[in-house]
N, C-alpha and C. Protein backbone atom coordinates (compact mmCIF):
# COMPACT_ATOMS: atom_id res chain seq x y z
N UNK A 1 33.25 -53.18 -16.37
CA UNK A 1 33.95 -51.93 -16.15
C UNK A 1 33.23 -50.76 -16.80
N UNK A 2 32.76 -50.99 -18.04
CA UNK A 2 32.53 -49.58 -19.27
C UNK A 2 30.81 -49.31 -17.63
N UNK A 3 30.70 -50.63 -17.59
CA UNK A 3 28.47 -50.44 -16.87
C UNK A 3 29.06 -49.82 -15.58
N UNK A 4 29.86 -49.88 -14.71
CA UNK A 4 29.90 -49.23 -13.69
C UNK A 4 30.47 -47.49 -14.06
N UNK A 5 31.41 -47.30 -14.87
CA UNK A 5 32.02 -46.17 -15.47
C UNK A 5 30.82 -45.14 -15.90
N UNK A 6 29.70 -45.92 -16.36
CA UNK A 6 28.48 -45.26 -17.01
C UNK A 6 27.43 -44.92 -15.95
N UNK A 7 27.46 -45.32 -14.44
CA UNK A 7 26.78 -45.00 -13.32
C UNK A 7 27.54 -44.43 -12.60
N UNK A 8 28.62 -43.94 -13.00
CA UNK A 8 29.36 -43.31 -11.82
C UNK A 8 29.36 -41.71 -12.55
N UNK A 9 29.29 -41.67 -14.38
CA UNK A 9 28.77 -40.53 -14.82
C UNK A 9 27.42 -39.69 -14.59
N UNK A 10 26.45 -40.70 -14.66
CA UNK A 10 24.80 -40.42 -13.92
C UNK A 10 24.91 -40.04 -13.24
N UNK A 11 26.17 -40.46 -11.76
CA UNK A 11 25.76 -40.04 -11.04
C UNK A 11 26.40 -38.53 -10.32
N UNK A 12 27.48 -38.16 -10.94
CA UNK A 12 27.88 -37.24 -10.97
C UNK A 12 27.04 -36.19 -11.95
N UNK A 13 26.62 -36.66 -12.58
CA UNK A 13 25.42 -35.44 -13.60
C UNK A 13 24.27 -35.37 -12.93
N UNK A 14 23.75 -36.00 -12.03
CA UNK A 14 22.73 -35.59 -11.29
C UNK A 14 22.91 -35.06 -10.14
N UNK A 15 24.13 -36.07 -9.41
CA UNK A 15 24.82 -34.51 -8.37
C UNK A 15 24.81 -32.79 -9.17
N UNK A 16 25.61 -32.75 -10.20
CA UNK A 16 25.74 -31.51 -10.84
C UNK A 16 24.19 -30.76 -10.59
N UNK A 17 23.72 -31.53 -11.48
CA UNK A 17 22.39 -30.89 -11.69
C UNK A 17 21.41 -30.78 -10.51
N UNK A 18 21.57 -31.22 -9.41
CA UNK A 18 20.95 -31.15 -8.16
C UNK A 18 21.86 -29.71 -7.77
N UNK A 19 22.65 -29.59 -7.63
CA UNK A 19 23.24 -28.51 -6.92
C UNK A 19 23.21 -27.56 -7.79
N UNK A 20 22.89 -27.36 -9.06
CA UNK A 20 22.39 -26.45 -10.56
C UNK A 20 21.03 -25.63 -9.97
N UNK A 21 20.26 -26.87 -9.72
CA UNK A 21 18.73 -26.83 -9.51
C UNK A 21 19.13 -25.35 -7.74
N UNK A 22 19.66 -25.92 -6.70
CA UNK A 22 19.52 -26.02 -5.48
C UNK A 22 20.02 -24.11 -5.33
N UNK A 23 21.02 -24.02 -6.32
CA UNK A 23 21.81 -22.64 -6.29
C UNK A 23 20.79 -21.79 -7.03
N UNK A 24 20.23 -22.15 -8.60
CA UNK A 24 19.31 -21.11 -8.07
C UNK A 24 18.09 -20.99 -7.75
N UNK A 25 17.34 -22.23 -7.14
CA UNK A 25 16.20 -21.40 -6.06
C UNK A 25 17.06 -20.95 -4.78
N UNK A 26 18.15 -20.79 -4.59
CA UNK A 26 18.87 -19.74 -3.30
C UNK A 26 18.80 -18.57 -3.95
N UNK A 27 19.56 -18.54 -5.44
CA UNK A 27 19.51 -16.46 -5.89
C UNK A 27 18.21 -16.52 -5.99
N UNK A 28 17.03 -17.35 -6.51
CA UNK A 28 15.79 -16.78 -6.47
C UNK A 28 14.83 -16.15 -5.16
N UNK A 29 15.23 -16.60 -4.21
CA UNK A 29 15.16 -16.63 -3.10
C UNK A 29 15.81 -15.40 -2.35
N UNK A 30 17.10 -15.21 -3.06
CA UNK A 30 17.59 -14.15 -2.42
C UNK A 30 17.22 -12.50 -3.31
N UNK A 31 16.76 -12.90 -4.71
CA UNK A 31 16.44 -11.69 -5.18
C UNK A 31 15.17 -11.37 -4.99
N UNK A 32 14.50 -11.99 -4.94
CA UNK A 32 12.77 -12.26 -5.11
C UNK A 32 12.29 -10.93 -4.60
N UNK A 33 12.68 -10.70 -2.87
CA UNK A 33 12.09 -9.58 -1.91
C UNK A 33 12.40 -8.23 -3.08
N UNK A 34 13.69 -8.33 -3.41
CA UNK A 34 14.39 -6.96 -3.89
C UNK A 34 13.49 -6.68 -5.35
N UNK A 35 13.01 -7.52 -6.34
CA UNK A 35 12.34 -7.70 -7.36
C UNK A 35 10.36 -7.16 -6.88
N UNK A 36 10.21 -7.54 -5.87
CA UNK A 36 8.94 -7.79 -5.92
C UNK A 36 7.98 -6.85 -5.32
N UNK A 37 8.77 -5.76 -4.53
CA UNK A 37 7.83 -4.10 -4.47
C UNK A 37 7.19 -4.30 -5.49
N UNK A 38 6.15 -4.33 -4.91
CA UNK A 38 4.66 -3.81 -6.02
C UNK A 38 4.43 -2.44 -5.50
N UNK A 39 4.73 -2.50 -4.59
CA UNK A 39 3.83 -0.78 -4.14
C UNK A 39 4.58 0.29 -4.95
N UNK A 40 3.05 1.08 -5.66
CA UNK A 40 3.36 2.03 -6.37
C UNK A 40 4.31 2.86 -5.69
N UNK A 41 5.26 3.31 -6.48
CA UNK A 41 6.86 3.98 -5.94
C UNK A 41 6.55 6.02 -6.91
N UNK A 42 7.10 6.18 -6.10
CA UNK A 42 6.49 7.90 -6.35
C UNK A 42 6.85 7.96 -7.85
N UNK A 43 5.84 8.23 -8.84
CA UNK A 43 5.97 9.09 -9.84
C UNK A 43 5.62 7.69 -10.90
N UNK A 44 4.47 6.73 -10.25
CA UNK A 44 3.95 6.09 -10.56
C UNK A 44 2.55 6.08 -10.54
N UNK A 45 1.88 5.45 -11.68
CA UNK A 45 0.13 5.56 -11.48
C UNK A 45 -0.14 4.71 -10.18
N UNK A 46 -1.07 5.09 -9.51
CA UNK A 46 -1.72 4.65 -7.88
C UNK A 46 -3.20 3.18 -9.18
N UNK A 47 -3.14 1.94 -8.86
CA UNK A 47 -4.15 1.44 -9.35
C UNK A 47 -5.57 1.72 -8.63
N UNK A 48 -6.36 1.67 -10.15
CA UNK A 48 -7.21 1.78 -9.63
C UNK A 48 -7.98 0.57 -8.64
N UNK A 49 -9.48 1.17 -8.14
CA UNK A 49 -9.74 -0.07 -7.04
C UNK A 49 -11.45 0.57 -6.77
N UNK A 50 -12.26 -0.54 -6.19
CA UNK A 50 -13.17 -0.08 -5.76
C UNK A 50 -13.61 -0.84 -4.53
N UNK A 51 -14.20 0.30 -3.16
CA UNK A 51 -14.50 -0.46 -2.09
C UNK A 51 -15.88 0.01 -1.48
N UNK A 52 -16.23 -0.39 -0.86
CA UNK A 52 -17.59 0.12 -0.10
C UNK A 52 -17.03 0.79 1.33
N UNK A 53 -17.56 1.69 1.32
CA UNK A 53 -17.62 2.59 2.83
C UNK A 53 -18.23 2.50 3.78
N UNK A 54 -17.96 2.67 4.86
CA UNK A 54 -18.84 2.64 6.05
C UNK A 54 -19.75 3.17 5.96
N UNK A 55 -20.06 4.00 5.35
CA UNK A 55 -21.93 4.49 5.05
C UNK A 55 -22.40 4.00 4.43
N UNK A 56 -22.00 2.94 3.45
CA UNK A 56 -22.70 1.99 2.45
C UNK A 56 -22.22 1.98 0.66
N UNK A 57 -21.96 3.40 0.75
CA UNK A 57 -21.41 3.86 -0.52
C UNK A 57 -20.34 2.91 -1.05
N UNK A 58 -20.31 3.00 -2.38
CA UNK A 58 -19.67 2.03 -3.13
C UNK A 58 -18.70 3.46 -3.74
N UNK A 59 -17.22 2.98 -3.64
CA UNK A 59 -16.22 4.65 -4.43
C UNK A 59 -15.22 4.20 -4.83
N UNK A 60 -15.22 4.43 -5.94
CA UNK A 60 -13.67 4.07 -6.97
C UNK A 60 -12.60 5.09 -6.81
N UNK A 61 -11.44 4.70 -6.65
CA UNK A 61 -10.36 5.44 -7.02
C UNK A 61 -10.54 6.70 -8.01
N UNK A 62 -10.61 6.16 -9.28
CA UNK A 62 -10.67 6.74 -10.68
C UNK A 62 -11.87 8.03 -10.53
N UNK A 63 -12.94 8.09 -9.75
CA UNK A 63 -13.70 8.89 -9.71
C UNK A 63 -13.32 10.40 -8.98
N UNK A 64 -12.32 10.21 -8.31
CA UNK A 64 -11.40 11.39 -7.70
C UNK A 64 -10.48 11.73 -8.47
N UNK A 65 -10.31 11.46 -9.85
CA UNK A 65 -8.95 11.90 -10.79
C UNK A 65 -9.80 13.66 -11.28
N UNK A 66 -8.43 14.53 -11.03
CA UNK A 66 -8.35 15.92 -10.91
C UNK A 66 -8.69 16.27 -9.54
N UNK A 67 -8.45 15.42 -8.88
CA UNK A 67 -8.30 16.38 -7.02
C UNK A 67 -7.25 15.85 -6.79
N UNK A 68 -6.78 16.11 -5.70
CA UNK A 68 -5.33 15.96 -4.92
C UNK A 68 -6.14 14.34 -3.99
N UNK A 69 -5.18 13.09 -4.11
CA UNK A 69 -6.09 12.17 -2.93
C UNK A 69 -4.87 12.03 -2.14
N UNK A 70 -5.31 11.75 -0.67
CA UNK A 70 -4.24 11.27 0.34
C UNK A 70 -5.03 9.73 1.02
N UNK A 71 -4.08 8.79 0.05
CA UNK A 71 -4.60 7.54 0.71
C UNK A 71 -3.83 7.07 1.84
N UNK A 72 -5.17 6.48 2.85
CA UNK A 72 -4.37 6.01 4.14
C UNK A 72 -4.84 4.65 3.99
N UNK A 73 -3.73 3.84 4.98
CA UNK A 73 -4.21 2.81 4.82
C UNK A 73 -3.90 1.82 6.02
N UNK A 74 -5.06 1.53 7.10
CA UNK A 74 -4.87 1.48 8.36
C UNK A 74 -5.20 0.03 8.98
N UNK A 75 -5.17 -0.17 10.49
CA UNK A 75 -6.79 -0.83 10.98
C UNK A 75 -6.18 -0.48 12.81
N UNK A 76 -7.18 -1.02 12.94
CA UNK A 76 -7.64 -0.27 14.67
C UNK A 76 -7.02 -0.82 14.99
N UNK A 77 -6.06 -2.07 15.43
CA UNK A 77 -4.98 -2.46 16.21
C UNK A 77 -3.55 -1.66 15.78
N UNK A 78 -3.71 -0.48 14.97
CA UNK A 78 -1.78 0.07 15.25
C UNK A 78 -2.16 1.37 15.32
N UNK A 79 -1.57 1.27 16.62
CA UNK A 79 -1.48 2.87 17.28
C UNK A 79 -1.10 4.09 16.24
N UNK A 80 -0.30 3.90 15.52
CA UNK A 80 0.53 4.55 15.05
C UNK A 80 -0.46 5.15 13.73
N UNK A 81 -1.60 4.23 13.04
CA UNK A 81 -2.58 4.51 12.40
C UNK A 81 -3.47 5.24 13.14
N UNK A 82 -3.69 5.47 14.00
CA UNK A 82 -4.84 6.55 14.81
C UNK A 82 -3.86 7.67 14.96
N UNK A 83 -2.90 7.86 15.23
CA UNK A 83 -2.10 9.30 14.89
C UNK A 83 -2.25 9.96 13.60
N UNK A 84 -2.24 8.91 12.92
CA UNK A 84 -1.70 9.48 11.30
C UNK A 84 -3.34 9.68 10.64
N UNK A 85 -4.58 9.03 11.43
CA UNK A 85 -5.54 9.27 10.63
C UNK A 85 -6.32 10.72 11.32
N UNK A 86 -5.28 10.74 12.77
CA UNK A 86 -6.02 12.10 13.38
C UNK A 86 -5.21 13.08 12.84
N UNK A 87 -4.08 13.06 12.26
CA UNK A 87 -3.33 14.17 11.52
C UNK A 87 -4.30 14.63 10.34
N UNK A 88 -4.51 13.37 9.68
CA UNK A 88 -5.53 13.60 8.24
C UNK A 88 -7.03 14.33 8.38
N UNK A 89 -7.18 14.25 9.74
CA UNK A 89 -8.47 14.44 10.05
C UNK A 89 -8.61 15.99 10.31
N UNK A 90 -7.58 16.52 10.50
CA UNK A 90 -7.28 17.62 10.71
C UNK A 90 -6.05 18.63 10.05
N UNK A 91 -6.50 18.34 9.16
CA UNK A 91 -5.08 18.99 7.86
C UNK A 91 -5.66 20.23 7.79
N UNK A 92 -4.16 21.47 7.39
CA UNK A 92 -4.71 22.37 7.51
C UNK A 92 -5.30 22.47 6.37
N UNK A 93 -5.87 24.32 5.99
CA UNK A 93 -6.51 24.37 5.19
C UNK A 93 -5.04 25.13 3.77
N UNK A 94 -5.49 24.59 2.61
CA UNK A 94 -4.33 24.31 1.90
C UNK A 94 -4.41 25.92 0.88
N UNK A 95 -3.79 26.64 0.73
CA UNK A 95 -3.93 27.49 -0.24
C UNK A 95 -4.43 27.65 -1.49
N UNK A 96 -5.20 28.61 -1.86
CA UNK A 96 -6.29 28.04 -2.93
C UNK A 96 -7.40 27.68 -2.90
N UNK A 97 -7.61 27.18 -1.64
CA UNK A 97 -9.01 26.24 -1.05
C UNK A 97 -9.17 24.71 -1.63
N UNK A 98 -7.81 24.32 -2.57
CA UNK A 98 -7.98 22.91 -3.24
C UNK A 98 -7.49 22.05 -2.42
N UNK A 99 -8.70 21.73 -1.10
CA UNK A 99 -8.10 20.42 -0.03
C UNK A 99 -8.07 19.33 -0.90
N UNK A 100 -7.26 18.44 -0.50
CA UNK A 100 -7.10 16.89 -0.65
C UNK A 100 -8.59 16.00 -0.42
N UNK A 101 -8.63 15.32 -0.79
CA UNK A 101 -9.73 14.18 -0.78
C UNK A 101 -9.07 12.97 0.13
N UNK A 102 -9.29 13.04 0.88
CA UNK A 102 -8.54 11.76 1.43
C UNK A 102 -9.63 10.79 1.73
N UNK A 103 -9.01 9.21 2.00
CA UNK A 103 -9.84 8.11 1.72
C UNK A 103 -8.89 6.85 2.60
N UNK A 104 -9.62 6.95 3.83
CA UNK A 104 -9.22 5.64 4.65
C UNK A 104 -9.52 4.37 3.98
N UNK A 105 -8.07 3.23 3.88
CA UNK A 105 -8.48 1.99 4.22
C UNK A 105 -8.34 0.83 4.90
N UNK A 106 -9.37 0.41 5.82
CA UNK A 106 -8.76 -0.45 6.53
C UNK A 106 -8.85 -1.69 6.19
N UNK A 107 -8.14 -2.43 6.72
CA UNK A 107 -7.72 -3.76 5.74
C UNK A 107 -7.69 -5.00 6.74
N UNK A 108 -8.57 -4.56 8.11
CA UNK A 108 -8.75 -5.40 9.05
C UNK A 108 -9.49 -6.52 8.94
N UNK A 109 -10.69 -6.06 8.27
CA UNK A 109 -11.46 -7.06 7.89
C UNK A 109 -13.10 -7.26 8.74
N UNK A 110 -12.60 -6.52 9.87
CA UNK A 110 -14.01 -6.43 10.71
C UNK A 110 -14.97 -4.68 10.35
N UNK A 111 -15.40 -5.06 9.77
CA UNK A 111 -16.27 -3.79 9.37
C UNK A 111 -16.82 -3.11 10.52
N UNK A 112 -17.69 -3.76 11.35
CA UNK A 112 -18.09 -3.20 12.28
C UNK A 112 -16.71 -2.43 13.17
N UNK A 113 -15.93 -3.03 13.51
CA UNK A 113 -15.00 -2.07 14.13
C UNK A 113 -14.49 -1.05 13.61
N UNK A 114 -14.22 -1.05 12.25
CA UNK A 114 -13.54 0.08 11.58
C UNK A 114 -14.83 0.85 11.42
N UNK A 115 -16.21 0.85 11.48
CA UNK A 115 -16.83 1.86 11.50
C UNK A 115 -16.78 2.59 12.91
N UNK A 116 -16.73 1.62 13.50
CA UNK A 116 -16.62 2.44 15.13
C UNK A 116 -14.94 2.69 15.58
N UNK A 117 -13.89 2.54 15.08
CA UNK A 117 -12.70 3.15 15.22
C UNK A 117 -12.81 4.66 14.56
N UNK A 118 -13.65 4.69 13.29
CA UNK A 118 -13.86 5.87 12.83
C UNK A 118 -14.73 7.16 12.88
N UNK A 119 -15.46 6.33 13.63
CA UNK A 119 -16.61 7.53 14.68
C UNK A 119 -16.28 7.98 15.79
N UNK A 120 -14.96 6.67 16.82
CA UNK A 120 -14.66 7.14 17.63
C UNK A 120 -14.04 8.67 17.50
N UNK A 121 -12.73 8.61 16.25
CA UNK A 121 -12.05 9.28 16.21
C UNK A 121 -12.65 10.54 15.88
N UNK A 122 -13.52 10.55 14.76
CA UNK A 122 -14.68 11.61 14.65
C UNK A 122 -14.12 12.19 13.41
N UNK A 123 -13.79 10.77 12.50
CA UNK A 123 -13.14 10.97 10.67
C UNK A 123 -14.06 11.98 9.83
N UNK A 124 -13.64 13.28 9.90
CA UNK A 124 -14.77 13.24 8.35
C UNK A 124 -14.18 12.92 6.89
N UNK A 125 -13.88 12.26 6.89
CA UNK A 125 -13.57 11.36 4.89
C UNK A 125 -13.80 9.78 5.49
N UNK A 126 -14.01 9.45 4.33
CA UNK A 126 -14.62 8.28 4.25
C UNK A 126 -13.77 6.76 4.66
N UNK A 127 -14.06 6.18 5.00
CA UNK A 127 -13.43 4.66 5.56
C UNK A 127 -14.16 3.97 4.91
N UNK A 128 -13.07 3.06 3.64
CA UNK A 128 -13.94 2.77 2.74
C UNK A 128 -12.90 0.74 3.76
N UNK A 129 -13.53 -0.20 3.76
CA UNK A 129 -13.37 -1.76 3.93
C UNK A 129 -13.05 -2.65 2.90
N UNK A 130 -11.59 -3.05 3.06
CA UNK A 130 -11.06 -3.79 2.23
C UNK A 130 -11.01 -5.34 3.19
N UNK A 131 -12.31 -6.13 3.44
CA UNK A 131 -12.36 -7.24 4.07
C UNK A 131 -11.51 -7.88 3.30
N UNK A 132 -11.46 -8.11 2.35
CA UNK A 132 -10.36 -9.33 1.39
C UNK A 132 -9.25 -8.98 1.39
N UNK A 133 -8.87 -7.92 1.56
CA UNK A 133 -7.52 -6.86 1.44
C UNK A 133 -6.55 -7.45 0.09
N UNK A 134 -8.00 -7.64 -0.51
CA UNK A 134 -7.53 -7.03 -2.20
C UNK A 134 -7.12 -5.81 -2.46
N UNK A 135 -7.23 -4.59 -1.96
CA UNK A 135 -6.67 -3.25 -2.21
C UNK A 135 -5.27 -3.50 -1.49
N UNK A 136 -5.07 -3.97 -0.65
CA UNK A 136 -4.13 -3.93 0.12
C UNK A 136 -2.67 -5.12 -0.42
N UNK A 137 -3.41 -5.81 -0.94
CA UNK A 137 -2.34 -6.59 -1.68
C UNK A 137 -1.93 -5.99 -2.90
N UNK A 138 -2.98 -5.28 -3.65
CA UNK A 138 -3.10 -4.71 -5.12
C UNK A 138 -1.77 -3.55 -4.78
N UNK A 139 -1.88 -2.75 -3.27
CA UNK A 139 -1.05 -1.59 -3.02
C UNK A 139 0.54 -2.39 -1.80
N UNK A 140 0.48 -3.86 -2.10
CA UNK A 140 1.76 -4.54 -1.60
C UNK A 140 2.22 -3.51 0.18
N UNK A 141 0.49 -3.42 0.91
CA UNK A 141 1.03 -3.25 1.91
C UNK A 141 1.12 -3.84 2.62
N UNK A 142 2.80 -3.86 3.39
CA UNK A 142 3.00 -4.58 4.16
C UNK A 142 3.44 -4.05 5.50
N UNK A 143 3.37 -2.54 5.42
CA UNK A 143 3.41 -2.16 6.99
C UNK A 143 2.89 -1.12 7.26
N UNK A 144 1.77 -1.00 8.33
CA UNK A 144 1.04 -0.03 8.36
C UNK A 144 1.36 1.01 9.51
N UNK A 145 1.35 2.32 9.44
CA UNK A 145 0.26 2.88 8.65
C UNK A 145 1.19 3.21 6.99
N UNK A 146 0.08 2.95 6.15
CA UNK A 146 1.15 3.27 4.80
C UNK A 146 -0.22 4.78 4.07
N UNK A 147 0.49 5.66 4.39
CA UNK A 147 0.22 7.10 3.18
C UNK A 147 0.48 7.14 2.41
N UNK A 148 -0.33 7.60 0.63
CA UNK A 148 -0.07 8.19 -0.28
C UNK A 148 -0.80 9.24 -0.89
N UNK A 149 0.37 9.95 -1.06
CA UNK A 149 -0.20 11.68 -1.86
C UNK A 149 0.17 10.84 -3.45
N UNK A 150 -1.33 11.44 -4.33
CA UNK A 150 -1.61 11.39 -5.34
C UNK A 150 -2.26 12.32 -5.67
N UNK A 151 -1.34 12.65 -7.16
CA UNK A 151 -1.71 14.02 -7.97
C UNK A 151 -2.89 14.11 -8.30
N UNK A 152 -3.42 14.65 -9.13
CA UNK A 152 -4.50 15.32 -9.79
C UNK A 152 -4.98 14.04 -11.33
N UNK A 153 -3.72 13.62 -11.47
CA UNK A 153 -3.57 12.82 -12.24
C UNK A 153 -3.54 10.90 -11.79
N UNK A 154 -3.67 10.98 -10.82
CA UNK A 154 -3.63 9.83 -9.96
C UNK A 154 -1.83 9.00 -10.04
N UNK A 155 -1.19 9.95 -10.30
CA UNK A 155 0.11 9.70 -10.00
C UNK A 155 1.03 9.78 -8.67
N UNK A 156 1.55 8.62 -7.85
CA UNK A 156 1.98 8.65 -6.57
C UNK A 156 2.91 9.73 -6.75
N UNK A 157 2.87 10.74 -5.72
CA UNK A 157 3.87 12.16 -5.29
C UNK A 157 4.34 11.72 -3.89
N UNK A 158 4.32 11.21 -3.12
CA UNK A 158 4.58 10.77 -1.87
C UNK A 158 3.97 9.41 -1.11
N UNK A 159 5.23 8.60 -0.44
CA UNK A 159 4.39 7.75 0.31
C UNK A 159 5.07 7.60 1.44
N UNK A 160 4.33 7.60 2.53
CA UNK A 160 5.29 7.43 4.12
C UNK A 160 4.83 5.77 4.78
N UNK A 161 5.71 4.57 5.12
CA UNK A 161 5.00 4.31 5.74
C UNK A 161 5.84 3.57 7.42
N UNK A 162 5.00 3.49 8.12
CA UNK A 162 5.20 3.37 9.24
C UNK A 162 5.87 4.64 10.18
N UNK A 163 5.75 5.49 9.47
CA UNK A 163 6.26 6.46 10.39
C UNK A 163 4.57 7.59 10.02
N UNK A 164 4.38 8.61 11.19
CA UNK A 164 3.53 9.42 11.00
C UNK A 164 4.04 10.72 10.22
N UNK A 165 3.33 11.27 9.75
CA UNK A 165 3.47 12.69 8.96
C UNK A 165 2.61 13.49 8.98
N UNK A 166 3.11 15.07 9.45
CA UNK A 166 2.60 16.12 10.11
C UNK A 166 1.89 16.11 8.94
N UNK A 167 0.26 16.88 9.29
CA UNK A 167 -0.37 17.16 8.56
C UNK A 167 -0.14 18.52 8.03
N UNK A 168 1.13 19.38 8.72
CA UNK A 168 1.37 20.81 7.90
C UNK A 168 2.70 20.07 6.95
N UNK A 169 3.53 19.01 6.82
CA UNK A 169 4.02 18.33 6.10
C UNK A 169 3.18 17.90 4.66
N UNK A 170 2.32 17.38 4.82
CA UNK A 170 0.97 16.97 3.68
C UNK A 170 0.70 18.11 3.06
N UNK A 171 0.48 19.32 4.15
CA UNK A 171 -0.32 20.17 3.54
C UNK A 171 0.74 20.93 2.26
N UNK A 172 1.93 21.02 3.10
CA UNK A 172 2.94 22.06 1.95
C UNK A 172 3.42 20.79 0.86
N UNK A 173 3.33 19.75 0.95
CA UNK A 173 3.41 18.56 -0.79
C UNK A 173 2.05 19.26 -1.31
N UNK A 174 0.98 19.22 -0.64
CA UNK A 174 -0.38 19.34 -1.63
C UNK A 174 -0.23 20.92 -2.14
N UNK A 175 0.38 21.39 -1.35
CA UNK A 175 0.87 22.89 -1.97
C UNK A 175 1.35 22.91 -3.08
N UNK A 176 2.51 22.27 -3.71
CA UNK A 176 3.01 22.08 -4.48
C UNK A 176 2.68 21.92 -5.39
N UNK A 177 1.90 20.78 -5.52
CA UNK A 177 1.13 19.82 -6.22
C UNK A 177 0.05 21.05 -7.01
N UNK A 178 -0.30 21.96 -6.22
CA UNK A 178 -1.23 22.71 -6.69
C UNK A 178 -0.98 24.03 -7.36
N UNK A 179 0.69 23.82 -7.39
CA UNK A 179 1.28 25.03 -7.79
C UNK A 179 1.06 24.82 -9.62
């Protein structure tokens, strides 16, 4: 009697503890998404990063601290990224004369195309290739096109993503920014 009494406790303590275990990888599971934005959130430092460009050039983030940067961050299969990089391509001119630095990245992985998506379009700023889309994980993007305005200080001031934004929109934040 006591040997069966003593397996019928086991086995109710491992039921317990199975359904202990089971509940929370469910809240972990259910908080995880809400916990795990990495992407710098406005009025946060932008990390730094370094990529090579379609002209060959090698360009760090950190080397643009004290200009205004507008990072894009694209690739040639979403429409919605050739709007937003022909907005950038054509921003007005900002009061003061202190334009933005802006800095494509595409995160496609085929270099050769993103140099020729970017000639098509007729980019002048640079399309720098994140084949590993280490920048792109580092900046937790997960839907493109994703924009960010960064201060002078390399602090996020704005980020849009999946939707496009007028480049006289950009221009009056970088206004600001420069006030």
């Amino acid at each position: 009697m006591q040997r069966m009494d003593r397996f019928a406790r086991a086995r109710r303590r491992a039921l317990f503890e199975t359904l202990a275990l089971l509940a929370a990888a469910v809240a972990g599971l259910l908080v995880f998404p809400i916990v795990s934005d990495a992407r710098p959130a406005p009025g946060s430092a932008a990390p730094d990063f370094a990529l090579k460009a379609t002209d060959g050039r090698n360009l760090r983030l950190s080397e643009y601290r004290g200009d205004v940067v507008v990072l894009a961050f694209w690739a040639s299969w979403c429409g919605p990224c050739r709007d937003t990089l022909a907005q950038l391509n054509s921003l007005p001119s900002v009061a003061g004369g202190a334009n933005p630095v802006v800095l494509g990245v595409n995160l496609e992985g085929d270099d050769a195309r993103a140099a020729s998506v970017a000639q098509s379009l007729g980019l002048g700023f640079p399309t720098l290739l994140d084949a590993r889309q280490s920048v792109g994980r580092l900046y937790d993007v997960d839907r493109l096109p994703l924009t960010l305005l960064l201060d002078r200080d390399g602090v996020v001031r704005g980020a849009w993503s999946q939707q496009g934004i007028s480049g006289e929109e950009i221009a009056r934040q970088i206004e600001e920014l420069n006030l």
